[in-house]
Structure formats: C-alpha cells, structure tokens
N, C-alpha and C. Protein backbone atom coordinates (compact mmCIF):
# COMPACT_ATOMS: atom_id res chain seq x y z
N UNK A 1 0.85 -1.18 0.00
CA UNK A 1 0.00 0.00 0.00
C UNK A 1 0.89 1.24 0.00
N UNK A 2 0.56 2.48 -0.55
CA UNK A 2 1.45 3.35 -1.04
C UNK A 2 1.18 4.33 0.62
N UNK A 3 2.62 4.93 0.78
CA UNK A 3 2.69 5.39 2.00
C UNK A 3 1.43 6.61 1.88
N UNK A 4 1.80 7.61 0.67
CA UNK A 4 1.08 8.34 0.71
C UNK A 4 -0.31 7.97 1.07
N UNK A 5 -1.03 7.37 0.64
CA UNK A 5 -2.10 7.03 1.40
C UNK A 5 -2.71 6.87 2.24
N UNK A 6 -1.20 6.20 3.44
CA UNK A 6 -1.51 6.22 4.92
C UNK A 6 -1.64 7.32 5.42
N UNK A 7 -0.37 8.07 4.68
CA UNK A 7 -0.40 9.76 4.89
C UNK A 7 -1.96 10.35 5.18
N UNK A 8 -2.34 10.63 3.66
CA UNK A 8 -3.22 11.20 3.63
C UNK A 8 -4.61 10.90 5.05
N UNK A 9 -4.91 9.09 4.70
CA UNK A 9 -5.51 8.44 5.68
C UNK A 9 -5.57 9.05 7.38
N UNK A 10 -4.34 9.40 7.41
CA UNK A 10 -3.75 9.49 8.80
C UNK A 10 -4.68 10.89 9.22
N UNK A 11 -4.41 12.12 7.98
CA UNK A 11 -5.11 13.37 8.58
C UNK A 11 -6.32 13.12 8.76
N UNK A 12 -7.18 12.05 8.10
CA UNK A 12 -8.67 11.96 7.86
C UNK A 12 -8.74 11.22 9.26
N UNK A 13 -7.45 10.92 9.77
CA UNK A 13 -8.18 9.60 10.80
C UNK A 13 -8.06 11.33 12.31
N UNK A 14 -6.89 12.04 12.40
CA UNK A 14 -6.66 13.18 13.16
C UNK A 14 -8.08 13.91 12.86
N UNK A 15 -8.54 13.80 11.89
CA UNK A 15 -9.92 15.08 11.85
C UNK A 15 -11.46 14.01 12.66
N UNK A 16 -11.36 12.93 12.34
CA UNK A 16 -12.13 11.78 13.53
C UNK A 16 -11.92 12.03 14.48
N UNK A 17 -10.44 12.14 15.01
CA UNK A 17 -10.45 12.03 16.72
C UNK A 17 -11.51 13.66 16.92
N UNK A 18 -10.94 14.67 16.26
CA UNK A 18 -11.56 16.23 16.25
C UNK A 18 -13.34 15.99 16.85
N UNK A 19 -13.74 14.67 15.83
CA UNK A 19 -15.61 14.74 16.06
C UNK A 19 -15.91 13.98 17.07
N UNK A 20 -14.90 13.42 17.85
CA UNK A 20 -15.09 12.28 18.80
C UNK A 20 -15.35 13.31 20.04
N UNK A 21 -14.01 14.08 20.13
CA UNK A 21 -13.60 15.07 21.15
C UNK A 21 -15.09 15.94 21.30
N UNK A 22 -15.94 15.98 20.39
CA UNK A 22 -16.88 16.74 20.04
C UNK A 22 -18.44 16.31 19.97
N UNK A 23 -18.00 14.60 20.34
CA UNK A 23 -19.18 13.46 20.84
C UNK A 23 -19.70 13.61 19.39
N UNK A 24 -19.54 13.81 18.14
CA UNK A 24 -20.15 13.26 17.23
C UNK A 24 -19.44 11.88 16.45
N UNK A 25 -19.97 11.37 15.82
CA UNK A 25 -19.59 10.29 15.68
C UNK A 25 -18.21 10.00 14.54
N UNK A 26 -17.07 9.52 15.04
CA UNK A 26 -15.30 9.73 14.63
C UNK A 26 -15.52 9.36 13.48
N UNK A 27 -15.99 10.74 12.42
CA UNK A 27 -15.60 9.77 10.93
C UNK A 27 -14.88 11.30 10.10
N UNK A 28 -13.75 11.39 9.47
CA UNK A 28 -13.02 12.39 9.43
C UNK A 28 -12.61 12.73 7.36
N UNK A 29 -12.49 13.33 6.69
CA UNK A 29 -12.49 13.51 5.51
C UNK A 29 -11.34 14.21 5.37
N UNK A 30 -10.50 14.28 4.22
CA UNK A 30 -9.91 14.88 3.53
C UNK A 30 -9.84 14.75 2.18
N UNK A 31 -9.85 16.17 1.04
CA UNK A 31 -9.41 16.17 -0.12
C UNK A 31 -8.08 16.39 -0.63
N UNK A 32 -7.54 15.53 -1.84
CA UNK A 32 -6.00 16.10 -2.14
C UNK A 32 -6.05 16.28 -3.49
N UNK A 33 -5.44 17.07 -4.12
CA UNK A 33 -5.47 17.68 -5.53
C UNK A 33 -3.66 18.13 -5.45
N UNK A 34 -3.25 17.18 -6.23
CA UNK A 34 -1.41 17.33 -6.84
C UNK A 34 -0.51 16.83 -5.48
N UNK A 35 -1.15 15.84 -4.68
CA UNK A 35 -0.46 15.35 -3.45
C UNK A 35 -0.65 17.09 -2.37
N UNK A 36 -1.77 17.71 -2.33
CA UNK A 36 -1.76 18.66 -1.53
C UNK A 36 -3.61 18.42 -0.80
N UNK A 37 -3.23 18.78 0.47
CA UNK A 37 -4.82 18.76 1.33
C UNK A 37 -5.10 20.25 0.56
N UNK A 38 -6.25 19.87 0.19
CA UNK A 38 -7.26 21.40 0.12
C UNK A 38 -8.08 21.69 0.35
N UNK A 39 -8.96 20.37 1.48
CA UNK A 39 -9.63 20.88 2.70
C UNK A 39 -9.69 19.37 3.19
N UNK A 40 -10.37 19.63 4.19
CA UNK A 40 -10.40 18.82 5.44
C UNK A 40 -11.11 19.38 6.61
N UNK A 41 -12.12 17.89 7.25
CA UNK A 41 -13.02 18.06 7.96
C UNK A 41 -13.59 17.00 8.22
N UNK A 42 -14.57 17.15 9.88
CA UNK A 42 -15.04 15.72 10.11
C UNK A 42 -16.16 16.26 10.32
N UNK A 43 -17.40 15.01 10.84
CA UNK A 43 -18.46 14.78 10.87
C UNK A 43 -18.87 15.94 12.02
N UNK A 44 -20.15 17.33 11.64
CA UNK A 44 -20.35 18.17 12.53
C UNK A 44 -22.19 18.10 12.75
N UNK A 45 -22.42 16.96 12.64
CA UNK A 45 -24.34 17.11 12.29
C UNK A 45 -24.53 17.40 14.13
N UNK A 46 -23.90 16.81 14.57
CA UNK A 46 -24.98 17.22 16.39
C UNK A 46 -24.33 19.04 16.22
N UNK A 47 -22.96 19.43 15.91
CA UNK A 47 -22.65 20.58 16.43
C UNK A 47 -23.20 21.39 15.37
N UNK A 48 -23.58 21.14 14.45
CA UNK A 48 -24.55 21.83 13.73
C UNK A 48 -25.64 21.69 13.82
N UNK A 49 -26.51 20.58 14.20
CA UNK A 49 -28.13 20.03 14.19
C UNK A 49 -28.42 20.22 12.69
N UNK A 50 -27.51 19.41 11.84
CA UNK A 50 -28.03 19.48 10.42
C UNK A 50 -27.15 17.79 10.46
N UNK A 51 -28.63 17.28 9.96
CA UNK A 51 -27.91 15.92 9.78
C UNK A 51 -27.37 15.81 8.06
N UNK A 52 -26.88 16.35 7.73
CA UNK A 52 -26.24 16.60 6.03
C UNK A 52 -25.04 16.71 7.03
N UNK A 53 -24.34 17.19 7.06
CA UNK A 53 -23.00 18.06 7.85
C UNK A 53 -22.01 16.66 8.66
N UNK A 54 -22.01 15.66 7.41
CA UNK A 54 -21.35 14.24 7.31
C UNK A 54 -19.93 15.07 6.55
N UNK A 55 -18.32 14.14 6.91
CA UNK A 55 -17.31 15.06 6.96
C UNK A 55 -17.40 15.15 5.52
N UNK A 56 -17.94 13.87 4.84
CA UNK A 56 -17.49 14.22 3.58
C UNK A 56 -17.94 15.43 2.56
N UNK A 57 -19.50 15.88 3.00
CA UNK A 57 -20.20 16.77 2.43
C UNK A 57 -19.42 18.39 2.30
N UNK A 58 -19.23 18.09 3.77
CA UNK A 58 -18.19 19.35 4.68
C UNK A 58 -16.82 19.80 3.83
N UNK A 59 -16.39 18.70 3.96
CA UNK A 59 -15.02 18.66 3.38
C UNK A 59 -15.04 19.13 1.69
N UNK A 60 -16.35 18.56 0.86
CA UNK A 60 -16.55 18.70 -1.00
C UNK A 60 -16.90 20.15 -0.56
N UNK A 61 -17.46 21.01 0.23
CA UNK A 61 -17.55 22.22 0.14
C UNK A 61 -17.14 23.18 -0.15
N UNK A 62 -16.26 22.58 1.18
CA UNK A 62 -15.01 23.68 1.06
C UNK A 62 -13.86 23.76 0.25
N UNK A 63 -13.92 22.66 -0.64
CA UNK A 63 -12.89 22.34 -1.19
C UNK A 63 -13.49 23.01 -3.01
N UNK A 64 -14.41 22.90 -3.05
CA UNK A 64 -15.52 23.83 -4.47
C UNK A 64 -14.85 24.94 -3.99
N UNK A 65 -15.48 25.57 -2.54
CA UNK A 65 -14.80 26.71 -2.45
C UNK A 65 -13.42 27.20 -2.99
N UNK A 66 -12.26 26.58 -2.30
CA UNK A 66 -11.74 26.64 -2.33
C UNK A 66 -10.67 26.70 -4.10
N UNK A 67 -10.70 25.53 -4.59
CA UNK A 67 -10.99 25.11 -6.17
C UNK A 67 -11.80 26.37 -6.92
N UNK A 68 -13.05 26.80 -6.69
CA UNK A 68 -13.73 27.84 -7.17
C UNK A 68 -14.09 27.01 -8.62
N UNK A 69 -14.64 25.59 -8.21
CA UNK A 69 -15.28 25.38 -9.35
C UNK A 69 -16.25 24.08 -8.76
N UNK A 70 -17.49 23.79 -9.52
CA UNK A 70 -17.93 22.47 -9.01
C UNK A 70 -17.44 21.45 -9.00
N UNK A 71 -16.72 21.38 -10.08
CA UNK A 71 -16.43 20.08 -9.74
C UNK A 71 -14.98 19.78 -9.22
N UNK A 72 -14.61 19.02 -8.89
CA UNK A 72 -13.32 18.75 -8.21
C UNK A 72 -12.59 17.38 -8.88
N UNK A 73 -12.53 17.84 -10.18
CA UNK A 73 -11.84 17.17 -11.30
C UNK A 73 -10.29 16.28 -10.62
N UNK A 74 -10.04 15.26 -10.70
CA UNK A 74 -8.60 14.72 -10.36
C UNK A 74 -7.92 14.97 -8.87
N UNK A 75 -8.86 14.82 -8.31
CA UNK A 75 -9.14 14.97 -6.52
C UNK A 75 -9.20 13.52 -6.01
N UNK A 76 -8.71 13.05 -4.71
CA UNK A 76 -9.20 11.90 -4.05
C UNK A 76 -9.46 12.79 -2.65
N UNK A 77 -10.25 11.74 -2.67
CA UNK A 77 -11.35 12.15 -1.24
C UNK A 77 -10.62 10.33 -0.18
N UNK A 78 -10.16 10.96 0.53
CA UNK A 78 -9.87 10.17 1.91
C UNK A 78 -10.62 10.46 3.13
N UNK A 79 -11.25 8.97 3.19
CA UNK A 79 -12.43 9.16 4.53
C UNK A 79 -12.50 7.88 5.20
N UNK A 80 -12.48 8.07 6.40
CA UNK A 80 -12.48 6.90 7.55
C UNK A 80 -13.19 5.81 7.96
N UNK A 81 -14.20 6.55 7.00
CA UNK A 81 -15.83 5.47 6.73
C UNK A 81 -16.05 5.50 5.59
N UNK A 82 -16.78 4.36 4.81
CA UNK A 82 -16.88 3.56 3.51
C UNK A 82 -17.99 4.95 3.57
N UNK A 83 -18.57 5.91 2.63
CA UNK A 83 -19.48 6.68 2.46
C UNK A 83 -21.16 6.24 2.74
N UNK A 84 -22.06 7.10 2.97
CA UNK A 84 -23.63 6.71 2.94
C UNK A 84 -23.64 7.18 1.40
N UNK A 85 -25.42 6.43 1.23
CA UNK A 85 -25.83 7.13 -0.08
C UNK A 85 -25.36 8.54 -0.14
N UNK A 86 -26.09 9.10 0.50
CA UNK A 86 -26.17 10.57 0.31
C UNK A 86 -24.48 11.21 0.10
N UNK A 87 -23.70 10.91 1.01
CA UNK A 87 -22.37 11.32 0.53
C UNK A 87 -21.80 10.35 -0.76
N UNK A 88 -22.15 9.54 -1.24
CA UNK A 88 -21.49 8.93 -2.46
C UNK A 88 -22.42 9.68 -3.80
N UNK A 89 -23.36 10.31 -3.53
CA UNK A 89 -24.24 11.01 -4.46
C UNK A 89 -23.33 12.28 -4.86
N UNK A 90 -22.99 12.88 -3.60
CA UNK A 90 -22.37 14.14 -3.65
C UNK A 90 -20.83 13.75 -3.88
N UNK A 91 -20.40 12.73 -4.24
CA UNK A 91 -18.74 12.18 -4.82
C UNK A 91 -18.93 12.07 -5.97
N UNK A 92 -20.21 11.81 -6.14
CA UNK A 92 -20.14 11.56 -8.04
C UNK A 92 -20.10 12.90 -8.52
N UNK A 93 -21.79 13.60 -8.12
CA UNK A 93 -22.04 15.45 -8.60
C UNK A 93 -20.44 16.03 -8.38
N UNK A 94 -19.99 15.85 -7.56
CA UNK A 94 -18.38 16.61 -7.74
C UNK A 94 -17.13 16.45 -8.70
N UNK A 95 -17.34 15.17 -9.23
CA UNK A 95 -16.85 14.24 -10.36
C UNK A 95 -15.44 14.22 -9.26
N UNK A 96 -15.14 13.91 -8.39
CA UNK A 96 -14.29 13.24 -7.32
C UNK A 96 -13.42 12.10 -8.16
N UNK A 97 -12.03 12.16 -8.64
CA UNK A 97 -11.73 10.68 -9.71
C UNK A 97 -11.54 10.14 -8.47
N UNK A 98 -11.11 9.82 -7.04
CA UNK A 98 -10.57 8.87 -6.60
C UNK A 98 -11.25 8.65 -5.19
N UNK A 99 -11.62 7.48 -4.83
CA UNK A 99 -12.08 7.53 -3.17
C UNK A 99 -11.18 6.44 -2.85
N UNK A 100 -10.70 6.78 -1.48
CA UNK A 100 -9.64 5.40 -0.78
C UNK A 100 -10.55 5.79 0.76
N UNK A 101 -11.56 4.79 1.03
CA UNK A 101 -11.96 4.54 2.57
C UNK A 101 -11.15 3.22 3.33
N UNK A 102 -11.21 3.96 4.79
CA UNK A 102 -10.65 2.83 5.47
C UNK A 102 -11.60 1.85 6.15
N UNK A 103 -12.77 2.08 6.66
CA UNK A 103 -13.37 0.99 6.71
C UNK A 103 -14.60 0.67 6.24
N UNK A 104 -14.94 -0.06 5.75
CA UNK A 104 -16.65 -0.39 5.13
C UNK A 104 -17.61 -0.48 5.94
N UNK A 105 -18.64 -0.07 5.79
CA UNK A 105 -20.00 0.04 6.30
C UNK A 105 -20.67 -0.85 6.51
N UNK A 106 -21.03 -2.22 6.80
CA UNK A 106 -22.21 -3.18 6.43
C UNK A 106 -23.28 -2.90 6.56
N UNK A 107 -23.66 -1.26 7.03
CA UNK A 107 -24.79 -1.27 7.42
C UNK A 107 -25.43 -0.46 6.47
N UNK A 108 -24.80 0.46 5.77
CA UNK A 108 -25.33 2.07 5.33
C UNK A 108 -24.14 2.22 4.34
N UNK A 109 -23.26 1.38 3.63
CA UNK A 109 -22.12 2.13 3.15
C UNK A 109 -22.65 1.90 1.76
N UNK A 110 -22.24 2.75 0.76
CA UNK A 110 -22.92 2.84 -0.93
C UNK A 110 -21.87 3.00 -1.35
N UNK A 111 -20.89 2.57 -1.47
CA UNK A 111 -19.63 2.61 -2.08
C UNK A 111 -18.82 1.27 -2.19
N UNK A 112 -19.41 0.21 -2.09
CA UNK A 112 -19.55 -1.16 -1.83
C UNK A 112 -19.98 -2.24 -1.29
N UNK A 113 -20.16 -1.74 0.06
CA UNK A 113 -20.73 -2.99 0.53
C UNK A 113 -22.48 -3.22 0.82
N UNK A 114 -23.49 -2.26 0.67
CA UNK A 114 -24.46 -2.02 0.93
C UNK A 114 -25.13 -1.83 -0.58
N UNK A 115 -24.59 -0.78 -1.21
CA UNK A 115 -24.52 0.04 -2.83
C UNK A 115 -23.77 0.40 -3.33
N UNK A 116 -22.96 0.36 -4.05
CA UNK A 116 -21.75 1.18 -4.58
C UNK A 116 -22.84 2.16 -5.77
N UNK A 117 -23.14 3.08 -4.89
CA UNK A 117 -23.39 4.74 -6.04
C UNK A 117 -21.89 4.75 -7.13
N UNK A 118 -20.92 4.87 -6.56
CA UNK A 118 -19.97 5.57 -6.75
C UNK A 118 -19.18 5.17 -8.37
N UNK A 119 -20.07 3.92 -8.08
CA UNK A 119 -19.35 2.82 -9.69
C UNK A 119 -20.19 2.57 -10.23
N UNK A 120 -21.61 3.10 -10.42
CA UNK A 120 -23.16 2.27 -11.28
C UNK A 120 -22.76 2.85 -12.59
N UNK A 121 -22.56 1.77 -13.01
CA UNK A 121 -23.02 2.03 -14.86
C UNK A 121 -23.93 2.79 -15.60
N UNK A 122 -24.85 3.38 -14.52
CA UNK A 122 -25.67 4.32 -15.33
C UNK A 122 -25.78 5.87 -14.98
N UNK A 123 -24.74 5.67 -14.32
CA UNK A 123 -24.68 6.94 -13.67
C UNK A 123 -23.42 8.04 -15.17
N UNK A 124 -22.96 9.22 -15.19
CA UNK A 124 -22.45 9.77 -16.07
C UNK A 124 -20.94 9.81 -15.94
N UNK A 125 -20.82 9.26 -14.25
CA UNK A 125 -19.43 9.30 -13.87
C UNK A 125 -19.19 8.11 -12.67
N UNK A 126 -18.03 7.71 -12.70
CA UNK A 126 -17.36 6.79 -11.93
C UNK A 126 -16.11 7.30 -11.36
N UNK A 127 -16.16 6.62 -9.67
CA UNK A 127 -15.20 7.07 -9.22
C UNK A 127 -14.13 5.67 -8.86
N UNK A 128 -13.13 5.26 -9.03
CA UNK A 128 -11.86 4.35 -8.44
C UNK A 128 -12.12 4.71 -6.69
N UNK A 129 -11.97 3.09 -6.91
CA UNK A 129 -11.75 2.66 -4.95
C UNK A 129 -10.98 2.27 -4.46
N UNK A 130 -10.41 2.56 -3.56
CA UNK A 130 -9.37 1.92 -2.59
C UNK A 130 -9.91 2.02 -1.40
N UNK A 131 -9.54 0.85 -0.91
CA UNK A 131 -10.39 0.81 0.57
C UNK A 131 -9.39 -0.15 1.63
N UNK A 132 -9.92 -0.28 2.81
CA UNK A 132 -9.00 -0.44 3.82
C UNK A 132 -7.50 0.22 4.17
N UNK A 133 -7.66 0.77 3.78
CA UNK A 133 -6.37 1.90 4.11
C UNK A 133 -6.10 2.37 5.54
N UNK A 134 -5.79 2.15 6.38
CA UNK A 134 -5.85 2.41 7.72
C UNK A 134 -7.08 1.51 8.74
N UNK A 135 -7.88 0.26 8.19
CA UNK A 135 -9.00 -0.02 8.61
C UNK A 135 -8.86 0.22 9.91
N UNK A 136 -7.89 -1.02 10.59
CA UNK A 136 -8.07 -1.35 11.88
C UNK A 136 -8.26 -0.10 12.66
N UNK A 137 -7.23 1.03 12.26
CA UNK A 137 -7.41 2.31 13.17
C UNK A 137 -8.64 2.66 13.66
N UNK A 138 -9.37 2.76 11.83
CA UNK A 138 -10.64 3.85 12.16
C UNK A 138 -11.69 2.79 12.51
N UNK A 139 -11.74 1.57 12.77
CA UNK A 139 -12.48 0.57 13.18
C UNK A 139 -12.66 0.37 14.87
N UNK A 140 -11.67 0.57 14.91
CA UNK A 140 -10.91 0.69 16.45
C UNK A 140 -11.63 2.11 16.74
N UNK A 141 -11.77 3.07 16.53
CA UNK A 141 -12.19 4.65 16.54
C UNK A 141 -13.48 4.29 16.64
N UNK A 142 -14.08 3.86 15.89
CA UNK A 142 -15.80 3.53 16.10
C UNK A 142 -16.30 2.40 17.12
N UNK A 143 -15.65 1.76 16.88
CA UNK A 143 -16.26 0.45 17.81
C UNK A 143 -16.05 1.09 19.43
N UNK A 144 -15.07 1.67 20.05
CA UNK A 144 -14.79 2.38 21.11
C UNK A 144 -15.70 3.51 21.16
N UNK A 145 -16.04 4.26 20.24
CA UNK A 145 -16.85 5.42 20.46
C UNK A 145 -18.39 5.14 20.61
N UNK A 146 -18.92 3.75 20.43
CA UNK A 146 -19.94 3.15 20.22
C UNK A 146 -20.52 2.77 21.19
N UNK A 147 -19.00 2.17 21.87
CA UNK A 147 -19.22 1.33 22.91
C UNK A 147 -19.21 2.06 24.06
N UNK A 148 -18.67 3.35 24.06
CA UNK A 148 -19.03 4.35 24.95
C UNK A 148 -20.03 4.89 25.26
N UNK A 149 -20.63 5.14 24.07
CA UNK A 149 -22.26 5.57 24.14
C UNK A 149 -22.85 4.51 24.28
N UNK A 150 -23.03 3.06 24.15
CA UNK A 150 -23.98 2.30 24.79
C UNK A 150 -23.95 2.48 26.50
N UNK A 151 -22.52 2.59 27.11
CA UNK A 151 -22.37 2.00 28.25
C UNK A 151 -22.91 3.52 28.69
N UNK A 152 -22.79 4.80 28.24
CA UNK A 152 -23.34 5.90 28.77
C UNK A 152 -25.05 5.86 28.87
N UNK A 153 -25.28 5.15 27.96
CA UNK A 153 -27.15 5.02 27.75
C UNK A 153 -27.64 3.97 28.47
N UNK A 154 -26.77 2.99 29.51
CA UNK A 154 -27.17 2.19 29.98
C UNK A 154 -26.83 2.73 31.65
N UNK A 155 -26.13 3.69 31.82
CA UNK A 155 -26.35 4.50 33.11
C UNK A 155 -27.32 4.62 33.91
C-alpha cells in the first residue's frame, strides 16, 4: 500500500479524533489535488443540528470553495468510513476521480458494501476505490466510540 495514502488516511483519521472530542460520531475527511490537502473536515451534524453536515459533504464544500469550481476534477477524497448514499451522491455530482476509505460500512455504506453509487453504470461518472487503508485504526475509533455511548445510555 502506497505510504502516501496512509499519509493522507492518517489526517482523515486526526480530523475523527476532532468529532469524537466533540461526541459526534469519529468519521473524518480529507481532499488532495497534486499530493496537496485542500480541505479537510469531520463529521459536525450534532454541532450543527443538520444531519447533512457528514465530513465528507463538509469537506466537498469547502474544497468547491476553495478550487472555485464544481467540480473537483482529479481529486481523491480520503475518509475513515466507507461513504452513505447521500455522501457517495455528492462524490459523483463533484466528479471526485478517486475515493480510498478505510473501513466499510455493512450497514449504510454505498460505495460497496451495501450500494456502490460511486461505480453504477448508469450513472455519467465513476469514481476508483481503494479501501482499507488504515482499517483497523478507524475501526478501532468507532467500535470504542460506540461502545461508549452504549455503556453511557445504559447508566
């Protein structure tokens, strides 16, 4: 596996700990365009009360912004969680060429294991996957943050 990746992986997994610290749930994003971050961000839906405000949505934002164009042509998007529909919708509309997640979803993820949005043949664009890239970390990050909030709700 190419270091850079872990690299990149690594800030997405530092912007998780950020939503943990923040009791929302540790899932962390970054974009790179020419081996450079040009934004980055994690999951803010409780500190916003907007359940859209998933890191990855956050992160394609600011990064349009930033870019100053819609789409985000020859970009990979590094994220700690296999994507939901709704964020693999907004990876395609961005034309995103690359996604590398570190761990898959079985429950909700559309980027393979549930739906892959991200690769349907009928869609106008396709994005390349790489996945498990850091799993155990960000697996380890959720299952602990999970298991915290059960044992807090069973207080």
């Amino acid at each position: 596996m190419e270091e850079r990746h872990k690299y990149f992986m690594q800030i997405a997994l530092n912007e998780a700990k950020k939503a943990e610290q923040k009791g929302e749930i540790p899932i962390g994003a970054v974009i790179v365009l020419n081996d450079n971050v040009i934004s980055k961000n994690h999951n803010r839906v409780e500190e916003l009360s907007n359940s859209t405000a998933h890191a990855e949505l956050l992160t394609i934002q600011e990064a349009i912004k930033i870019i100053g164009y819609k789409h985000l042509l020859d970009t990979t998007l590094y994220v700690t969680l296999e994507p939901c529909s709704m964020c693999a919708g907004a990876i395609v509309l961005a034309r995103i060429k690359s996604l590398v997640f570190a761990a898959p979803d079985p429950k909700s993820g559309a980027c393979s294991s549930v739906l892959n949005i991200v690769q349907n043949p009928k869609l106008n664009h396709r994005v390349e996957i790489l996945s498990g890239v850091l799993e155990n970390e960000s697996s380890l990050l959720l299952k602990t943050f999970f298991k915290q909030l059960r044992s807090k709700d069973n207080e």
